[in-house]
Protein backbone atom coordinates (compact mmCIF):
# COMPACT_ATOMS: atom_id res chain seq x y z
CA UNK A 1 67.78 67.65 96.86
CA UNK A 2 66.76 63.88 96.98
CA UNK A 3 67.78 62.50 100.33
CA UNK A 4 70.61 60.35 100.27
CA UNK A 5 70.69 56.50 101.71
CA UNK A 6 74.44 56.00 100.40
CA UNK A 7 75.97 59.40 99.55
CA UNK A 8 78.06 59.81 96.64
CA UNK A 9 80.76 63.19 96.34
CA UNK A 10 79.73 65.00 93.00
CA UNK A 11 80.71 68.06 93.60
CA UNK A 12 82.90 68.89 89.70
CA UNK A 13 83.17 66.47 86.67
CA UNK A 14 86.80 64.59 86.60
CA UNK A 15 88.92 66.28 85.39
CA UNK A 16 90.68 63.61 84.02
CA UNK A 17 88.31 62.64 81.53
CA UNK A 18 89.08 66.03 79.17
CA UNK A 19 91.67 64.50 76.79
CA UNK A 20 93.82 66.12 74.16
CA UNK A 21 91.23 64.73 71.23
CA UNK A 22 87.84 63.91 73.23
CA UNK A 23 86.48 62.77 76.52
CA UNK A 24 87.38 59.40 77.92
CA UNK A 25 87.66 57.40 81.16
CA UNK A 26 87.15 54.06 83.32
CA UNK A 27 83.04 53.90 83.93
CA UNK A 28 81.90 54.22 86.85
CA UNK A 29 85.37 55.80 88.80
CA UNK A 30 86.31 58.58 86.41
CA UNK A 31 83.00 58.88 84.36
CA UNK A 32 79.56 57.93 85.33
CA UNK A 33 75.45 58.60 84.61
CA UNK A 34 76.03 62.13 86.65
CA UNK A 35 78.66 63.22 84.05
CA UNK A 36 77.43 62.24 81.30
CA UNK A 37 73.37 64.10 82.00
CA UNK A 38 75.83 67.56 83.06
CA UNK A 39 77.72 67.32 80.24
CA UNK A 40 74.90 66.67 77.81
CA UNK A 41 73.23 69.51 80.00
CA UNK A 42 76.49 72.03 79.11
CA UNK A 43 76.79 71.00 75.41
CA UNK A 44 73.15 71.95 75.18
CA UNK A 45 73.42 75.67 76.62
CA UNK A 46 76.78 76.01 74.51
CA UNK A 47 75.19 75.03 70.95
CA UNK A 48 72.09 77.17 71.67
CA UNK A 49 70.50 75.28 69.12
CA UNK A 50 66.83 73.35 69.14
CA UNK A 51 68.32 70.06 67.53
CA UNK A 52 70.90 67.14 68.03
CA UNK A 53 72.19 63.79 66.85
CA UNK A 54 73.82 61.51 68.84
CA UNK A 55 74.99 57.83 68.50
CA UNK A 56 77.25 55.06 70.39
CA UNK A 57 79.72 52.35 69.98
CA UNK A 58 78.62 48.59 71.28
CA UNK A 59 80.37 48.96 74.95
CA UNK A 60 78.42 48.09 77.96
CA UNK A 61 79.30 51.13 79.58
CA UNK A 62 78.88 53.62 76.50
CA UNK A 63 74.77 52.20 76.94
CA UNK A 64 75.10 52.86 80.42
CA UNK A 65 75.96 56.69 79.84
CA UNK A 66 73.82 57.14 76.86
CA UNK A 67 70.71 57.79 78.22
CA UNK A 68 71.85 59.61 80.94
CA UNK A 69 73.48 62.28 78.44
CA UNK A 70 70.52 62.38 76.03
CA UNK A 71 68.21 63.59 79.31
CA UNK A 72 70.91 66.41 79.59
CA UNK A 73 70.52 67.28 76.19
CA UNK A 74 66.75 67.59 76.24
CA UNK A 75 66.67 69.39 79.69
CA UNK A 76 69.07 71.97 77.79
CA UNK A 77 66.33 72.62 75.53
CA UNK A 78 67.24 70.09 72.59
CA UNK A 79 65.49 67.81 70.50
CA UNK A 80 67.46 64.70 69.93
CA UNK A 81 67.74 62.46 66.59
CA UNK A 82 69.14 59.22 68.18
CA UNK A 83 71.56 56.67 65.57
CA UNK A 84 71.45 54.19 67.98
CA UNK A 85 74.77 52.05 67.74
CA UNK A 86 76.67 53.29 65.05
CA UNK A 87 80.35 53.77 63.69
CA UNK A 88 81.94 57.44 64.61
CA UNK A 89 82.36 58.38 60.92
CA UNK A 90 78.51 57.78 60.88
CA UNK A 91 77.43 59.90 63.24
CA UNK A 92 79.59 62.90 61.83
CA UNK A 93 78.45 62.04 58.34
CA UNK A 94 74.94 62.57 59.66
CA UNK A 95 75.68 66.33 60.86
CA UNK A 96 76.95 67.51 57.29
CA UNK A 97 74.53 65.47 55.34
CA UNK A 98 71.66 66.39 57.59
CA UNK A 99 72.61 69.47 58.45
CA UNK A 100 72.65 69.28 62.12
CA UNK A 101 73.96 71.99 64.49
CA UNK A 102 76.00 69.52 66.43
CA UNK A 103 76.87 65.67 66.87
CA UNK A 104 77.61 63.44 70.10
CA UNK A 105 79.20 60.20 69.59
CA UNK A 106 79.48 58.01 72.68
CA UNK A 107 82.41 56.31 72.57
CA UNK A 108 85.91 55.33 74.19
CA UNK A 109 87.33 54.45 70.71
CA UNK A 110 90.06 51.44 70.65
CA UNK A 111 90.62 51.75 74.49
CA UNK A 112 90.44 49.03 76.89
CA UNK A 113 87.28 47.29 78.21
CA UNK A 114 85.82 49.16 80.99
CA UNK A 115 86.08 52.40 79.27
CA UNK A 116 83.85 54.69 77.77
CA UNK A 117 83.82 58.47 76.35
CA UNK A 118 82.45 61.54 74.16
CA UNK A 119 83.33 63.06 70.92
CA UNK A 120 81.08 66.36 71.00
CA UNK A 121 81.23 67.96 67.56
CA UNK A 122 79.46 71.41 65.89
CA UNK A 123 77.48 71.90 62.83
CA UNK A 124 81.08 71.33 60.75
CA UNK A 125 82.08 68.57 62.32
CA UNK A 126 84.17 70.18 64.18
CA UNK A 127 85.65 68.04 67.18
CA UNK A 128 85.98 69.03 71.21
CA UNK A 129 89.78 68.71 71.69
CA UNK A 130 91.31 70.35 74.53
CA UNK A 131 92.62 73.37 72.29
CA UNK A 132 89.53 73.05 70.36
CA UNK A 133 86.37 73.54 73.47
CA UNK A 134 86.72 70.84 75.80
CA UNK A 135 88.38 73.39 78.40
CA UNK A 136 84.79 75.64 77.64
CA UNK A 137 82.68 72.50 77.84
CA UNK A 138 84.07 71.56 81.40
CA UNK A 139 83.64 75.58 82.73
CA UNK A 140 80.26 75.23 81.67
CA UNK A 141 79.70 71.45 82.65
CA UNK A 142 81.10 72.59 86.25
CA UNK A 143 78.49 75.39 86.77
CA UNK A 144 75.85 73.63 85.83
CA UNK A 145 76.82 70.79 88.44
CA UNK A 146 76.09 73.52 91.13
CA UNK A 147 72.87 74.55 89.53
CA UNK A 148 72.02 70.84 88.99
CA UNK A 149 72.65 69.71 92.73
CA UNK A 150 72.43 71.62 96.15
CA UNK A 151 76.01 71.32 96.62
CA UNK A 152 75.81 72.12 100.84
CA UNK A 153 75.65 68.13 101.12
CA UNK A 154 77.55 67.58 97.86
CA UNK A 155 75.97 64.28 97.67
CA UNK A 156 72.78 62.76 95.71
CA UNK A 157 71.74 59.14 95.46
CA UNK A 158 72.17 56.92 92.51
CA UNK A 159 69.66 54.74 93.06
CA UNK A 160 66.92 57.32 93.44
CA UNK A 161 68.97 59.64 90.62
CA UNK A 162 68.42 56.77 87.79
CA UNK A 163 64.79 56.14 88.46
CA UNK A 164 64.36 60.25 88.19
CA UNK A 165 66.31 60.10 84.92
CA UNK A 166 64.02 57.17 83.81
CA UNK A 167 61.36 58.34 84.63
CA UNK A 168 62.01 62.32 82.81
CA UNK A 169 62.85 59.83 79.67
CA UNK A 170 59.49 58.12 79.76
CA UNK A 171 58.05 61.64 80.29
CA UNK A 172 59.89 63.32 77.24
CA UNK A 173 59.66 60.06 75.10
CA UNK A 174 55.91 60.91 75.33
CA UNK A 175 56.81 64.42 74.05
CA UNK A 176 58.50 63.36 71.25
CA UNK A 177 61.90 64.88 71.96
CA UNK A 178 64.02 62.00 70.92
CA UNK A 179 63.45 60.42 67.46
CA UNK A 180 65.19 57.32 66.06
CA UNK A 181 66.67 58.16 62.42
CA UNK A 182 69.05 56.53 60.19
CA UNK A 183 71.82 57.75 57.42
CA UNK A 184 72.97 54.64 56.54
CA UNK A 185 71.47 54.71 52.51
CA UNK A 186 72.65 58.59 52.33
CA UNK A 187 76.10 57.21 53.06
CA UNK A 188 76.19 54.33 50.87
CA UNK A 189 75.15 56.58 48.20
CA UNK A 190 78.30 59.21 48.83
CA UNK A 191 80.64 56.18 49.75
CA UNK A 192 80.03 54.31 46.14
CA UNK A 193 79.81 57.69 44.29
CA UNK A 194 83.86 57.44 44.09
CA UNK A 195 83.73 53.28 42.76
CA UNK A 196 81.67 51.92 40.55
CA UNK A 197 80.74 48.41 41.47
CA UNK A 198 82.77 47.21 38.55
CA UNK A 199 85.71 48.21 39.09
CA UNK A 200 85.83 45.81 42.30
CA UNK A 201 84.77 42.99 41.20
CA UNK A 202 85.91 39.85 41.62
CA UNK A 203 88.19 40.89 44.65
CA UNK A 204 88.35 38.56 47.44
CA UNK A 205 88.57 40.93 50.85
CA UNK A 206 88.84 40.19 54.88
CA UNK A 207 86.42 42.20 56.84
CA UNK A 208 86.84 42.33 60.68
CA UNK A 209 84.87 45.38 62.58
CA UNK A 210 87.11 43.79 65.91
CA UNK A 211 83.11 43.06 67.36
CA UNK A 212 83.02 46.84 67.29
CA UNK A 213 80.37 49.22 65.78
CA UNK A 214 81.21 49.68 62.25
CA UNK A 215 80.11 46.51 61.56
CA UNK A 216 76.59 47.46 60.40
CA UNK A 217 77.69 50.45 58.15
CA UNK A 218 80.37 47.80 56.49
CA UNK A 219 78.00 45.77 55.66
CA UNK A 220 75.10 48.07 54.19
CA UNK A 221 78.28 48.75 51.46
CA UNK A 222 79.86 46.00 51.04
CA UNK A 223 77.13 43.21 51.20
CA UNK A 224 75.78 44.99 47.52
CA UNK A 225 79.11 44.65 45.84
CA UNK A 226 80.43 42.13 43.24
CA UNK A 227 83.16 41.05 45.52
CA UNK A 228 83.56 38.38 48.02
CA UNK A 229 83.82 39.75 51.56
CA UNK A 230 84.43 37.61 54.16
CA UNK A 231 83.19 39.24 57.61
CA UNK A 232 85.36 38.68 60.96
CA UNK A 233 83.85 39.28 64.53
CA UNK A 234 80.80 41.63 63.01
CA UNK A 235 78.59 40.79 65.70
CA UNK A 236 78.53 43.82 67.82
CA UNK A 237 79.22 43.17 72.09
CA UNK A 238 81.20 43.89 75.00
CA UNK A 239 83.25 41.14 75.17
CA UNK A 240 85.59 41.23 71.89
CA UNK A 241 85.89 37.00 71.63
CA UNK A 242 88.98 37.06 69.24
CA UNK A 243 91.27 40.14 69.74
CA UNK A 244 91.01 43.50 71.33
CA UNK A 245 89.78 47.15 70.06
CA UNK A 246 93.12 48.63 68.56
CA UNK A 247 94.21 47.10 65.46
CA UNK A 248 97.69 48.22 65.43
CA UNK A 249 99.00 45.69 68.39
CA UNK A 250 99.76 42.58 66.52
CA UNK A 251 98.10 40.12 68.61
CA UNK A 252 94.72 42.02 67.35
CA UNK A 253 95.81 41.06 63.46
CA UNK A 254 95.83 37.06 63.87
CA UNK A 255 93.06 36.00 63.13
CA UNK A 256 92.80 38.57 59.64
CA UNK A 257 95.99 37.42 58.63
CA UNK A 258 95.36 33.33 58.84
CA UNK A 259 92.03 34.27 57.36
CA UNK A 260 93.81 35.74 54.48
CA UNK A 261 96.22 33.00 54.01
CA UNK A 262 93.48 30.57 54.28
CA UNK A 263 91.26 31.98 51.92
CA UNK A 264 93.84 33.42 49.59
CA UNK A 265 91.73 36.76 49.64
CA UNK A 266 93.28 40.17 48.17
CA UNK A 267 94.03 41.85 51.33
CA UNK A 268 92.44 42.35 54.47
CA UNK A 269 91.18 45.13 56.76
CA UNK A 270 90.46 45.97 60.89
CA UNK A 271 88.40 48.41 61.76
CA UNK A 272 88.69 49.35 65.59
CA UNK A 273 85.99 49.42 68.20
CA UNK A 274 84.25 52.77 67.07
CA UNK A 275 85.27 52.17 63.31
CA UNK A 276 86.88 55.75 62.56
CA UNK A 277 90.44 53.84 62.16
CA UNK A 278 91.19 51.33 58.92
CA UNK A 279 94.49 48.94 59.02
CA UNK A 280 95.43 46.92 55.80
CA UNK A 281 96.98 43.34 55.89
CA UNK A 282 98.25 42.65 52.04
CA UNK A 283 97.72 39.20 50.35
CA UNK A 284 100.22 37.33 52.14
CA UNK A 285 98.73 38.44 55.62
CA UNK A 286 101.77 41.02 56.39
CA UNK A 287 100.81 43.92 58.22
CA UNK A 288 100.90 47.19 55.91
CA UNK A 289 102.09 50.62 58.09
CA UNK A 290 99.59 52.97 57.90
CA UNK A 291 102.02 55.43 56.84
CA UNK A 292 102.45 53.61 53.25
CA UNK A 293 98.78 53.50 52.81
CA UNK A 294 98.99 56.92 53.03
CA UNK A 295 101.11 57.75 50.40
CA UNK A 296 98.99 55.21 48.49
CA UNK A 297 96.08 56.96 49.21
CA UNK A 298 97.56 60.24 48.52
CA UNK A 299 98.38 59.34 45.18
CA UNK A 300 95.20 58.04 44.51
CA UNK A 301 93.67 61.31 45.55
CA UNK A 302 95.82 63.33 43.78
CA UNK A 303 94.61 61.27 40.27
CA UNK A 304 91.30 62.13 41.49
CA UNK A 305 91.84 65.80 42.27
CA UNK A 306 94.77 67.67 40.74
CA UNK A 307 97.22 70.12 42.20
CA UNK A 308 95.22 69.58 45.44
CA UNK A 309 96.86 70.21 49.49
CA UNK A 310 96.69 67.22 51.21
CA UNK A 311 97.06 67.36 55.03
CA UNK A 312 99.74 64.49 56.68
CA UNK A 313 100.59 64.00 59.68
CA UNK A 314 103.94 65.35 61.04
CA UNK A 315 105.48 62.49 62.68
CA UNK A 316 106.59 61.15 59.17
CA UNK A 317 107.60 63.41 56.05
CA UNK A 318 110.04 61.90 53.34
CA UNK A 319 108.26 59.16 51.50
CA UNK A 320 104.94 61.16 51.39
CA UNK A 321 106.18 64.37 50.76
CA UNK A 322 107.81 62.88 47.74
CA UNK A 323 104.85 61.20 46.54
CA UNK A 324 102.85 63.86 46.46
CA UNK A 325 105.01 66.08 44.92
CA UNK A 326 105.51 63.58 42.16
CA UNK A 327 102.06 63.86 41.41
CA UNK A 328 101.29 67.41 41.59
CA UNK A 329 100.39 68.14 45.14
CA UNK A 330 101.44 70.16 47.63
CA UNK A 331 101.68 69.29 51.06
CA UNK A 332 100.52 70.83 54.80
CA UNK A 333 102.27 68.63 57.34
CA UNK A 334 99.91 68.85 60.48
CA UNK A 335 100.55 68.40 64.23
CA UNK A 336 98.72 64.69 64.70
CA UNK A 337 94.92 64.66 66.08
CA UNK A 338 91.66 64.34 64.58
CA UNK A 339 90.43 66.92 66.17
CA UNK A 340 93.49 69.55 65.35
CA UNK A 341 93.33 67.88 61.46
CA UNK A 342 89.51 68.26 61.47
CA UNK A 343 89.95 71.97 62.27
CA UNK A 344 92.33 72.68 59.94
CA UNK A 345 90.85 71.30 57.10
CA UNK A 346 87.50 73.23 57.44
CA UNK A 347 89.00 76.00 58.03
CA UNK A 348 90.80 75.98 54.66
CA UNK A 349 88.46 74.07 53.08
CA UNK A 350 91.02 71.09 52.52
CA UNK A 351 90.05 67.98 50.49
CA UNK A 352 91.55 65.30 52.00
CA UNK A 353 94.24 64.26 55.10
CA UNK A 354 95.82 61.51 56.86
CA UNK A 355 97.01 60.16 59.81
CA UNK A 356 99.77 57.64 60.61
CA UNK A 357 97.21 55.78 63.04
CA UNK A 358 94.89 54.81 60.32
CA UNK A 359 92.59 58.11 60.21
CA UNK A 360 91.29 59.12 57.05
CA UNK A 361 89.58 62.60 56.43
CA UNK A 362 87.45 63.64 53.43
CA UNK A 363 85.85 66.71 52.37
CA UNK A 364 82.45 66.29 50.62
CA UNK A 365 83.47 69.04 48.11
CA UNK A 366 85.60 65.87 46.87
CA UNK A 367 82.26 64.96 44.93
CA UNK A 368 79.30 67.57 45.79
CA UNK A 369 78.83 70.81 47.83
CA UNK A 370 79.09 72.43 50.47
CA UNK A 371 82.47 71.88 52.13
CA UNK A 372 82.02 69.93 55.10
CA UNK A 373 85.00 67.18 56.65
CA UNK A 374 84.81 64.05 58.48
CA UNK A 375 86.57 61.07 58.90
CA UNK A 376 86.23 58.08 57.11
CA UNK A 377 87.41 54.24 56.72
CA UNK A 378 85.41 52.67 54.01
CA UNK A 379 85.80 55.05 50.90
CA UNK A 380 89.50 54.50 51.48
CA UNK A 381 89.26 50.72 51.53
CA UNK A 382 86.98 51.19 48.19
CA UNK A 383 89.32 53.53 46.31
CA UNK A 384 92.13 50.82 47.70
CA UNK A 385 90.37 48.05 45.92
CA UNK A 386 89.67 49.96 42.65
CA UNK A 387 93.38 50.66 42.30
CA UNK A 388 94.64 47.72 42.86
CA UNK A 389 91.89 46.11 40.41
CA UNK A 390 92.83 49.16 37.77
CA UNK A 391 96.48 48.33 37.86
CA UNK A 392 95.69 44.52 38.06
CA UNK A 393 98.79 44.48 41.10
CA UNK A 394 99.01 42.93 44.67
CA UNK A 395 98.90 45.44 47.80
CA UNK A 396 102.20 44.37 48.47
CA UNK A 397 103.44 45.41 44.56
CA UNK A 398 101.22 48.38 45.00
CA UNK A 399 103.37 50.16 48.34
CA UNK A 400 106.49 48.46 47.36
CA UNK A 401 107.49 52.04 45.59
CA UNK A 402 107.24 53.72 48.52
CA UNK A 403 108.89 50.87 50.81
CA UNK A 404 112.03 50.95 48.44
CA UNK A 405 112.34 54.93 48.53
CA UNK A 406 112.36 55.22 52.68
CA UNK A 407 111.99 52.96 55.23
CA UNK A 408 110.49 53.64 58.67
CA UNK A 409 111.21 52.37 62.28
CA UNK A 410 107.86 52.17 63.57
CA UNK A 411 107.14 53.87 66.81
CA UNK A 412 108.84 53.44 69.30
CA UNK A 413 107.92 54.43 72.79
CA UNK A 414 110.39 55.59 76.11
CA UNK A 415 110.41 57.61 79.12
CA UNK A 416 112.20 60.96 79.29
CA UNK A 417 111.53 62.82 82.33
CA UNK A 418 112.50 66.08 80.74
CA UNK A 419 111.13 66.82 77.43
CA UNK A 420 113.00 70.11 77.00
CA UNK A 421 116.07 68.96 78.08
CA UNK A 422 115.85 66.21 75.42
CA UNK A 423 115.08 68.70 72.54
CA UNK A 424 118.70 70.40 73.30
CA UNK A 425 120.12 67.50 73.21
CA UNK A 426 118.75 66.88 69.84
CA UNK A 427 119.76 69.90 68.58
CA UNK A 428 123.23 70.35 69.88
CA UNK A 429 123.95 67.00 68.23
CA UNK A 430 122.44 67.65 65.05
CA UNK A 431 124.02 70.58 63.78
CA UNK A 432 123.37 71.60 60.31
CA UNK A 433 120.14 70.02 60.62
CA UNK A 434 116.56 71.72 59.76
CA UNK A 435 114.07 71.38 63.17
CA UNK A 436 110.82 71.99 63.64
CA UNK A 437 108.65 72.33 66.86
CA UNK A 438 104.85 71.68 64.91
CA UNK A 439 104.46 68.28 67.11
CA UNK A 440 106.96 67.61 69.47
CA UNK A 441 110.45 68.18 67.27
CA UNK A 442 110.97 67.08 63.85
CA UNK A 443 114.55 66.46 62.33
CA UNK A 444 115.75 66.57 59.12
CA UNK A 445 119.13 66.08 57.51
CA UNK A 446 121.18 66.87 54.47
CA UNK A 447 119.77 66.04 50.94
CA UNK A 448 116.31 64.56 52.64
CA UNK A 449 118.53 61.37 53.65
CA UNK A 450 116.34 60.76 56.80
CA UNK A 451 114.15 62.56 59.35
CA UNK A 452 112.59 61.64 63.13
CA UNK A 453 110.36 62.89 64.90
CA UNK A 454 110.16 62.87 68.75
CA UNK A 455 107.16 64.00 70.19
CA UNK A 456 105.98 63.51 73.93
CA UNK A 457 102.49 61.23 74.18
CA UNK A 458 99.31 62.91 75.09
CA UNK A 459 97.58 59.78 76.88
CA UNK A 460 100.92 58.16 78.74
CA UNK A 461 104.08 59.32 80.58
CA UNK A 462 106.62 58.47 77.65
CA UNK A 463 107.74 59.98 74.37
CA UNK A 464 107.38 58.65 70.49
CA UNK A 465 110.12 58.62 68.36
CA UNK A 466 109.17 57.65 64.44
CA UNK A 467 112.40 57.52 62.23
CA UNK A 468 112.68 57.65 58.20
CA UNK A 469 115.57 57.12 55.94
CA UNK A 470 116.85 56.29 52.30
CA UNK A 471 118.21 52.63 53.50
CA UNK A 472 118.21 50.22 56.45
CA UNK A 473 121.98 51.38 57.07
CA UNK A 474 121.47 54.99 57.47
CA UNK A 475 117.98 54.07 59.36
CA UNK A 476 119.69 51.76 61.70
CA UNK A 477 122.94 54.74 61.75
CA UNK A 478 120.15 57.12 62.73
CA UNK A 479 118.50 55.06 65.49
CA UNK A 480 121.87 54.60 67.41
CA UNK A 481 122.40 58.14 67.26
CA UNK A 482 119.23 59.40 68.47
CA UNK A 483 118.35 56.78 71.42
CA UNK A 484 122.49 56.95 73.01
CA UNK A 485 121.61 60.39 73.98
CA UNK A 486 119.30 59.59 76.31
């Protein structure tokens, strides 16, 4: 054990930091340098493979952990293929196209400054979620802790700990166990093998990657197209100048929207901080719910790929479950998560899903073999543009359809100390109703007039209710009804 000058309790990895989805907390109180090498250190004995790629968004802290993890990896016995900073859908794109056994991306996603994280994924790009190996990778994280450090003190140094890990870095460096690689022509190629430059050209778009990681990737696609892309806080750091990391909270879609305006541009896009999430702003600045981009993109796909099952996510149901019908799909309504989508998809070797928070999965088998699913935000953004250029319309004229058929609530957020007692509620006042428990509880009435869903949050102590009906009045009707019960 190295002796100790200020002594530090490390005695189990937080247990705080295992999430429903991935790993995330505050850096250095929840999840530090000793974490991150014992985690990298489990993940390692758990693949019981010789090779690994791994890659990180632009915070401060996500550096800080990086290295840290990528000695645990190599003292597990791993070689490791290093992206660098990259966007999440990146970093899984580079373990189907390249075939590796496994994929870490460090990152804490759209969450607050002062954060950072891990999405741990296998050879199918299969994510860590808590039903999904995160409960395995903290057993095994936990023993090796013990092997790690002589736990009789329970302490070890920090000071002395980094220059050991910088100095086994140096050491392995030499031993050419980490190599720098990039995938970012392999993706380009996939990305523009579903739009021919043509058939966006001439578009005038709003790029901001929110001073986040995609912005790189974006522009190795974009930057070769006959379009005119203006780019919005694409210079990667820590300190987001303009607006926050999550692109749904309005005050993040300012400056897009009086860029739009300004410019006159075709629509406009935010990425968030790891770039795995894609919001649309129409023409006239107006923010566009993901959940109508969905149904967009899901008949989109569906021209692409007949008679195809397309995943959704279960919080909304009407609108998209009509669309695709209408064009010859079928539907799989999905309890919300990447990580739970992700899963399901490979499993059943589904083409493509999507999530009311701006996640888009594809399944290489779209356009060449094997099956393999990640998430993605700029092929739907692409196949966006080449609709709207096909059908010479607006964004706004182009989700109008679905607007007019069912309108939404948005989400709204309360506390309810009792979920259970809630979901009688609910039921004893909604006789004659059709339920479902696959994500909280789902509602639907007579003749597919509305639906809700209320579903208790993963990440805060509240529950989400998401409403849907034919009209404002019954919406409105429906609202009253639910929310006076509690």
């Amino acid at each position: 054990m190295i002796k100790c000058d200020k002594k530090i309790k490390f005695n189990r990895v937080n247990k705080k930091i295992f999430r429903e989805y991935d790993i995330r907390g505050k850096y250095p109180k929840e999840l530090d340098e000793s974490s991150a090498y014992v985690l990298g250190l489990a993940f390692a004995k758990m693949t019981g493979s010789k090779k690994i790629v791994v890659g990180r968004d632009t915070r401060l802290e996500s550096e800080k952990v990086f290295w840290p993890l990528v000695d645990g990896l190599i003292a597990g016995g791993l070689r490791v293929y290093n992206l660098g900073v990259c966007a999440t859908p990146e970093l899984f794109f580079a373990v189907g196209a390249k075939k590796f056994p496994g994929g870490v991306m460090v990152t804490a996603s759209h969450s607050p400054a002062g954060q950072t994280g891990f999405k741990f994924c296998d050879g199918q790009g299969r994510v860590y979620g808590l039903k999904t190996g995160l409960k395995k990778l903290e057993k095994v994280a936990n023993q090796e802790v013990k092997k790690t450090w002589n736990m009789e003190y329970g302490t070890w140094n920090i000071k002395s700990k980094k220059q050991e890990i910088k100095k086994t870095r140096n050491q392995e460096n030499k031993k050419s166990k980490t190599d720098f690689i990039s995938v970012a022509s392999a993706y380009k190629k996939f990305a523009l093998s579903f739009v021919k430059p043509a058939q966006v050209s001439g578009l005038k778009i709003i790029l901001d990657a929110s001073s986040g990681a995609g912005s790189h990737l974006a522009d190795v696609v974009f930057s070769t197209l006959p379009l005119r892309a203006t780019y919005v806080n694409f210079q990667p750091n820590d300190k987001y100048p303009d607006h926050g990391l999550n692109p749904l909270l309005p005050e993040n879609q300012t400056v897009v929207s009086t860029e739009i305006k300004k410019q006159h541009a075709d629509l406009g896009i935010i990425f968030d901080g790891d770039a795995d999430r894609a919001i649309f702003l129409d023409e006239q600045g107006k923010f566009v719910q993901p959940y109508y981009i969905n149904c967009l993109m899901a008949e989109i796909i569906l021209q692409l790929k007949k008679k195809i099952t397309i995943v959704v996510d279960g919080r909304l149901n009407l609108a998209i479950a009509q669309t695709i019908k209408k064009n010859g799909g079928r539907i799989l309504s999905h309890r919300a998560g990447y990580a739970n989508f992700i899963h399901t998809m490979s499993a059943k070797k589904l083409l493509f899903g999507c999530e009311n928070s701006g996640h888009f999965m594809f399944n290489f088998s779209l356009k060449q073999n094997p099956s393999y699913v990640y998430g993605d935000v700029i092929i739907p953004v692409l196949l966006v543009l080449k609709y709207l250029k096909e059908n010479k319309i607006k964004l706004s004229q182009a989700v109008k359809k679905f607007k007019d058929d069912y309108v939404i609530s948005g989400e709204l957020n309360f506390p309810i100390s009792n979920f259970g007692r809630a979901v009688k509620k609910i039921k004893n006042n909604f006789k004659g109703a059709k339920f479902s428990k696959l994500d909280g509880l789902s509602v639907w009435g007579k003749n597919q007039d509305w639906f809700f869903n209320l579903r208790p949050s993963h990440t805060e102590p509240v529950v989400r209710l998401n409403l849907e009906a034919r009209n404002l009045k019954i919406l409105q009707q429906l609202k009253e009804q639910v929310l006076k019960l509690f």
